[in-house]
Structures are given as C-alpha cells and as structure tokens.
Protein backbone atom coordinates (compact mmCIF):
# COMPACT_ATOMS: atom_id res chain seq x y z
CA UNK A 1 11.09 -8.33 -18.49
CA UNK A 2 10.40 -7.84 -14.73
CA UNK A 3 13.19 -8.15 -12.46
CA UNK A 4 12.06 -5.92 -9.24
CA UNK A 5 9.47 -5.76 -6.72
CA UNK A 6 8.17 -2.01 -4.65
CA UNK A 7 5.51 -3.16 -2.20
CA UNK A 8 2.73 -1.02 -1.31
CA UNK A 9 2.64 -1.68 2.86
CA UNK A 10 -0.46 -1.33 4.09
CA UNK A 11 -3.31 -3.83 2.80
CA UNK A 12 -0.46 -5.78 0.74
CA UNK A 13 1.81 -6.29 3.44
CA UNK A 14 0.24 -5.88 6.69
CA UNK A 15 -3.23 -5.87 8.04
CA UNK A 16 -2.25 -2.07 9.51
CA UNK A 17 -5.00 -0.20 11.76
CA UNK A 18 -5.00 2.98 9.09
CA UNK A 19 -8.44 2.30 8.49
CA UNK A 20 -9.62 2.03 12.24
CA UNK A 21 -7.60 5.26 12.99
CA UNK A 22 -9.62 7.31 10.50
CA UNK A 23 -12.45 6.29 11.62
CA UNK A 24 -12.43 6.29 15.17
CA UNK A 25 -10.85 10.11 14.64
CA UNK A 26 -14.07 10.87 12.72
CA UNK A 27 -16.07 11.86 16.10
CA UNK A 28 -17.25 15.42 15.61
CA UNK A 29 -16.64 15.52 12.20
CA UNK A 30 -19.27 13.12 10.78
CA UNK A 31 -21.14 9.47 12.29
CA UNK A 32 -18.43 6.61 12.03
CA UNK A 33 -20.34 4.22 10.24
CA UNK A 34 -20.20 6.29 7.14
CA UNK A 35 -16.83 5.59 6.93
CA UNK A 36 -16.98 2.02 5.69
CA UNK A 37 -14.00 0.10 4.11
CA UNK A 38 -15.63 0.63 0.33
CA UNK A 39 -14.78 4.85 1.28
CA UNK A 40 -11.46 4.23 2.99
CA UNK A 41 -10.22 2.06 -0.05
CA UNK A 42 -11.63 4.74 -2.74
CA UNK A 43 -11.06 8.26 -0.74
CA UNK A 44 -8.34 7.33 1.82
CA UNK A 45 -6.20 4.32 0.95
CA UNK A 46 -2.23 5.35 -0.64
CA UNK A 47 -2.85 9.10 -0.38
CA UNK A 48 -0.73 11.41 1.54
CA UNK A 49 -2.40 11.78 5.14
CA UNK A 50 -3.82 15.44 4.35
CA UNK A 51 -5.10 14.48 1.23
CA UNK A 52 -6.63 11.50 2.32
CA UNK A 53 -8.40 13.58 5.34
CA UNK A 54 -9.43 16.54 2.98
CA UNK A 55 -10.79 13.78 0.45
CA UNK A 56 -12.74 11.59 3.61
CA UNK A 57 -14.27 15.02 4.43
CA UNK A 58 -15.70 16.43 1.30
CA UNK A 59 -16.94 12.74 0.67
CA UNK A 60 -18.79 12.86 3.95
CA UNK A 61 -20.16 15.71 2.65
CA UNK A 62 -18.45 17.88 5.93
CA UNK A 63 -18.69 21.37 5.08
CA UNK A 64 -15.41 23.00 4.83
CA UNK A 65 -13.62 19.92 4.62
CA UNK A 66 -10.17 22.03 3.55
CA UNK A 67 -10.21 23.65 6.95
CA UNK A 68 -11.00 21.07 9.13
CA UNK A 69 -8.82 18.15 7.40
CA UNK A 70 -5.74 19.35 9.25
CA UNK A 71 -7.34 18.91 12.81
CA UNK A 72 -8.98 15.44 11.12
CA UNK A 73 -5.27 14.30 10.10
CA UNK A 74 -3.51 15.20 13.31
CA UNK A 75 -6.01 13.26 15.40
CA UNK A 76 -6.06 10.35 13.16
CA UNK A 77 -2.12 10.18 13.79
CA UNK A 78 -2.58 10.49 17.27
CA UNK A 79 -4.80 7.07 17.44
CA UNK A 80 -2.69 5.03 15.07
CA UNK A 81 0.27 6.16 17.25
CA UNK A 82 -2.12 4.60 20.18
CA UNK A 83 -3.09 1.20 18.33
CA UNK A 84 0.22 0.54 17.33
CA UNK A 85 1.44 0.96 20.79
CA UNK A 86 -1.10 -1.58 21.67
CA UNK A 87 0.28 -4.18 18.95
CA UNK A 88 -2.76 -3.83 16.38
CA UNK A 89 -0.19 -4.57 13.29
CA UNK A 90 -0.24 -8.07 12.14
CA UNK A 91 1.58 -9.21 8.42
CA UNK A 92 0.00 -11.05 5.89
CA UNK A 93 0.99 -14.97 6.02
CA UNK A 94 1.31 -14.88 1.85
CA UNK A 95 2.71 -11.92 1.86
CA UNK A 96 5.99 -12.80 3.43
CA UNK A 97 5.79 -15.84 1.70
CA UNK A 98 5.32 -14.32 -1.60
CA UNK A 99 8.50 -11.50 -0.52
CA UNK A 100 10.59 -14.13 0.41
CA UNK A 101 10.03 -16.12 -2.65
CA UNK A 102 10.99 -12.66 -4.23
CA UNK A 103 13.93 -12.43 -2.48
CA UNK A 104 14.87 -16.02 -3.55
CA UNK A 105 14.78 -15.00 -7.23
CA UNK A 106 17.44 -12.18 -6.21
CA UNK A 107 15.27 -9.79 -7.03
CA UNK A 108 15.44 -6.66 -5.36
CA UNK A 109 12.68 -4.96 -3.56
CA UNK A 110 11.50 -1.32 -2.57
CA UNK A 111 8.58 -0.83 0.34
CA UNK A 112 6.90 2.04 -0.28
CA UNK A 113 4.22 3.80 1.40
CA UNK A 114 2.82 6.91 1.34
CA UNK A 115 2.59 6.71 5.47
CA UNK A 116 5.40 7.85 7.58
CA UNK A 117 4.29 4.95 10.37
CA UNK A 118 5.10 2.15 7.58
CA UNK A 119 8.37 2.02 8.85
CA UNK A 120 8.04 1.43 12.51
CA UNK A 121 5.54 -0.91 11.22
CA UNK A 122 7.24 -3.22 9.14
CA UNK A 123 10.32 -3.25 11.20
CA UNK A 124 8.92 -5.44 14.28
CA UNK A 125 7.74 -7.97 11.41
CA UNK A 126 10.38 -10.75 11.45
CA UNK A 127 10.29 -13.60 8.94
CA UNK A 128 10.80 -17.62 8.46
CA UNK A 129 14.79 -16.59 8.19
CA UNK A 130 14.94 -14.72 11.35
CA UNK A 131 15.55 -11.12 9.59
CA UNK A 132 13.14 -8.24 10.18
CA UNK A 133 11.01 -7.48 6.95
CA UNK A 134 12.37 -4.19 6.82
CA UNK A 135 15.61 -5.76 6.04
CA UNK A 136 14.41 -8.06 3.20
CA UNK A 137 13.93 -4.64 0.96
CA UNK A 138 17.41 -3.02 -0.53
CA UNK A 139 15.38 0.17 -0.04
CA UNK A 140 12.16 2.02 1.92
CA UNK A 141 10.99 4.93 0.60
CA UNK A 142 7.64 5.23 2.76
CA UNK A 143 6.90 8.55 4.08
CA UNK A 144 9.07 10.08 1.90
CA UNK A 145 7.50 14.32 0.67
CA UNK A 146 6.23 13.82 -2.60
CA UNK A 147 5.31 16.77 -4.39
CA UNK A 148 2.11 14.90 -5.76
CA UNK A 149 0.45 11.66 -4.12
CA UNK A 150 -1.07 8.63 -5.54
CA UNK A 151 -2.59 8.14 -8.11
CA UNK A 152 0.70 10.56 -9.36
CA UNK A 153 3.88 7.72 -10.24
CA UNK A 154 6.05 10.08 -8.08
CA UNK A 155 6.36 7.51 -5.24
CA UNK A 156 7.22 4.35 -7.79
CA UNK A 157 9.52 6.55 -9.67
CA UNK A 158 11.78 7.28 -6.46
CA UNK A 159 11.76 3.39 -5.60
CA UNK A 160 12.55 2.42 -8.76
CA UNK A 161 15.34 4.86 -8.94
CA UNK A 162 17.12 3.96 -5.63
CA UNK A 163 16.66 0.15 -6.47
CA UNK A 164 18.77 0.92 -10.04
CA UNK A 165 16.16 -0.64 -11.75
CA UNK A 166 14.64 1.18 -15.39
CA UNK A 167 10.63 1.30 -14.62
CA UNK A 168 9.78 -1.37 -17.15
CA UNK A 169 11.67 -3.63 -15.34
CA UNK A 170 9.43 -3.32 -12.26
CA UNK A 171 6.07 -4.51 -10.68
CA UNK A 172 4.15 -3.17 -7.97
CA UNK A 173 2.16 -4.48 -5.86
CA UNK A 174 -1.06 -2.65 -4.56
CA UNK A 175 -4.08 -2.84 -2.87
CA UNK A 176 -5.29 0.36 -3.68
CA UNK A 177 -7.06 1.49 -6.74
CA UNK A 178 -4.94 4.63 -6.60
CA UNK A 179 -2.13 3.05 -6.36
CA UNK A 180 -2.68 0.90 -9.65
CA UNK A 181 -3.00 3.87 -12.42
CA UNK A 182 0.30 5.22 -10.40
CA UNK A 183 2.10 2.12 -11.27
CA UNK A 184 0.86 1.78 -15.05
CA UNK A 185 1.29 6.49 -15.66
CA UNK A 186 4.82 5.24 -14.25
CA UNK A 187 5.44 2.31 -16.38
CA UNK A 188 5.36 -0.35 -14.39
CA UNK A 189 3.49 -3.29 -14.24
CA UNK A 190 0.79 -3.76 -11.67
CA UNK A 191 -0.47 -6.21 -9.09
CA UNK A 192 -3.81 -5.78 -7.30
CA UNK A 193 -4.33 -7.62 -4.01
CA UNK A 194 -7.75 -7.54 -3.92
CA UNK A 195 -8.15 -8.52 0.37
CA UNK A 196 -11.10 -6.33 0.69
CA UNK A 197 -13.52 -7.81 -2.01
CA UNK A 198 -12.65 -5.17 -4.48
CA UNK A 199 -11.21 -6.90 -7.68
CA UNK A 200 -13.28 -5.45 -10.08
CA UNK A 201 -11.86 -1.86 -8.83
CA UNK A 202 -8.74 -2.61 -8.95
CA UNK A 203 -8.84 -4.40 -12.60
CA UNK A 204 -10.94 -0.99 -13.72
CA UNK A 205 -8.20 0.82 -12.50
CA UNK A 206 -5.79 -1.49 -15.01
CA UNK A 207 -4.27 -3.43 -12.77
CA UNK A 208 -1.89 -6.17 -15.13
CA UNK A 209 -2.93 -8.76 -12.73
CA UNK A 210 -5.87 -9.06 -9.85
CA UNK A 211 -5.25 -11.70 -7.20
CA UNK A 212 -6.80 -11.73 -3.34
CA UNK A 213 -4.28 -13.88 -1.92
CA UNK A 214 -0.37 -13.28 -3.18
CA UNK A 215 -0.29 -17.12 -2.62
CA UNK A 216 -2.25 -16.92 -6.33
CA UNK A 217 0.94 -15.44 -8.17
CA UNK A 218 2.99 -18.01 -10.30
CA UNK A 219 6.66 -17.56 -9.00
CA UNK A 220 7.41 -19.49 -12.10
CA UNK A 221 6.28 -17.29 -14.31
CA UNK A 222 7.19 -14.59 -12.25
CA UNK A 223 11.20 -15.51 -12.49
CA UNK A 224 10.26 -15.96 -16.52
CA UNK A 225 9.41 -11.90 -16.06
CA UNK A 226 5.92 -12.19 -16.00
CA UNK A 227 3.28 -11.74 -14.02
CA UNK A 228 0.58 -14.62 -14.42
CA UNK A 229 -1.72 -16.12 -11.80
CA UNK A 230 -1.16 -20.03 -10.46
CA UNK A 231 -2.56 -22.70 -12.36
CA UNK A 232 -5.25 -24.64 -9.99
C-alpha cells in the first residue's frame, strides 16, 4: 500500500527553463531547432547534466560528442544560472495542489532531481499555506552524486531511504520516460505527467498510471494506497 510521495522537479513540479538552457547553449555545437522538446524529453530530461549533454550531442549527430559535452554542460549552466536570475521558474497550479493534498494525507514527501539548481528553484515557490515548497517535503535529495543516473533507481532509492519509507510503499511522480523504468527497477510505483503530449512514452516506459494534469489523480483512492485516475 502506498504511503509516500518523491517528486521529480522539473516538468512535474515546475515549468523550469532546463530545456531553453540547452538549447540556447547549443550555438556552435549544432542549429537550435534540432533540439526540439520530443529530444530534450528522450535524450536530456532526469539525466545527470554530463550525461544529458554527451547524450544531446551524439543524438545531434556532433562528432566527438564525449569531448565536447563538458564545454556543452558548463555553458548550459551558465544560461540557466542567467534565466533564473531573470525569474523564468514558474510552478505548476495542480501540482501544488496535488502536494498539498499529499501533505494532507500525512504522507511524507521526497523532491528529487537529478539537477543541482532544483533547489534554489523550488525554494522561492510558496504555497496556499504561506510555507515555501521546499518546506512541504521531509527531505530533498536533488543534486545529490549518484554513481549511476536515471533510468538507474539510485536516486529513488536514496529518497526513499531518508523518508523511512520500504520502496513498495512509495510512488513517484515523473515526467520523464527515464525516470519511469527508474521508479518500477526500484520498486516503486509510477506516475507519468504527461505535460508535453507524450503519454504514450511514458505508459511504454510502464508508467502505473499516465495523467497530463495531477488535477486527474483520485486523492481518494490515493489515501486507499492506490493510484487510480478521477472519475469524470
């Protein structure tokens, strides 16, 4: 029976600028407008930020992507640094619904993120009750060094463990297709926020439950231990 939350940050929790940031740091490596969201979600999205780079690289078809994904990484940190500076971070309306709704249940949650910026994101976030979002989670293990990234369960493992919670008892929630087999090699169940028009992905992926809006999840069912979608 479920009984704890980890969150997956970006694209579940907040509309972050990751994407934008690798792409606008793609000049001299490849034309921008290959990277499209379809590449970010299947190369990019929950890796570590080297992997992520390396994998953007070889899928551009950039010839010695290994050497040049370090110099591709660094400057891709540089402009999220910039955009978030600027205040390009905005939270999900249903997602703090849905975490607060969590929270209700007495459930505790994890964030989790393979991004060391998830933090400074999530912090300025503040909710209906007046608390920060960081401070609705018991723990945050974003940006944490994992020996192995996505779709590797290292990264649920650790948030299950500092929550005190056995695996089975937990669900994540992610919106990339990485990040579902992660969950499920981990034994957890999954939930796939689909907000990018990739459902089908993320249920090929074996995602427990697919939704593109966490409005969509029964907390009813939910506090019952399951994972079920709203009636209409």
């Amino acid at each position: 029976m479920l009984t704890a939350g980890v969150f997956a940050v970006d694209g579940v929790l907040l509309a972050s600028p990751h994407e934008r940031a690798w792409r606008d740091a793609l000049d001299g490596f490849a034309e921008r407008e290959r990277f499209t969201t379809a590449m970010y979600q299947s190369q990019v999205a929950g890796k570590p930020r080297l992997d992520g780079a390396r994998s953007a690289l070889e899928a551009l078809g950039v010839s010695d992507a290994g050497r040049h994904a370090v110099a591709y990484a660094e400057r891709k940190q540089a402009r999220l640094e910039a955009l978030i500076q600027t205040g390009a971070v905005a939270a999900f309306p249903d997602a703090l619904r849905f975490v607060e709704a969590v929270a209700a249940l007495g459930w505790p949650m994890a964030a989790a993120s393979s991004s060391r910026n998830a933090t400074e994101m999530i912090r300025p976030i503040i909710l209906s009750t007046g608390q920060s979002l960081l401070d609705i989670f018991r723990v945050n293990v974003s940006g944490r060094d994992l020996k192995r990234g996505k779709p590797d369960p290292e990264l649920c493992l650790i948030a299950a463990a500092e929550l005190g919670v056995a695996p089975a008892q937990c669900f994540v929630a992610e919106d990339a297709p990485a990040g579902i087999p992660a969950a499920r090699t981990g034994g957890m169940a999954a939930l796939g926020v689909a907000r990018l028009g990739d459902a089908d992905q993320l249920r090929a992926a074996g995602a427990d439950l697919v939704v593109t809006n966490l409005d969509e999840v029964a907390i009813v069912d939910l506090a019952g231990g399951r994972l079920r979608e709203r009636s209409p």
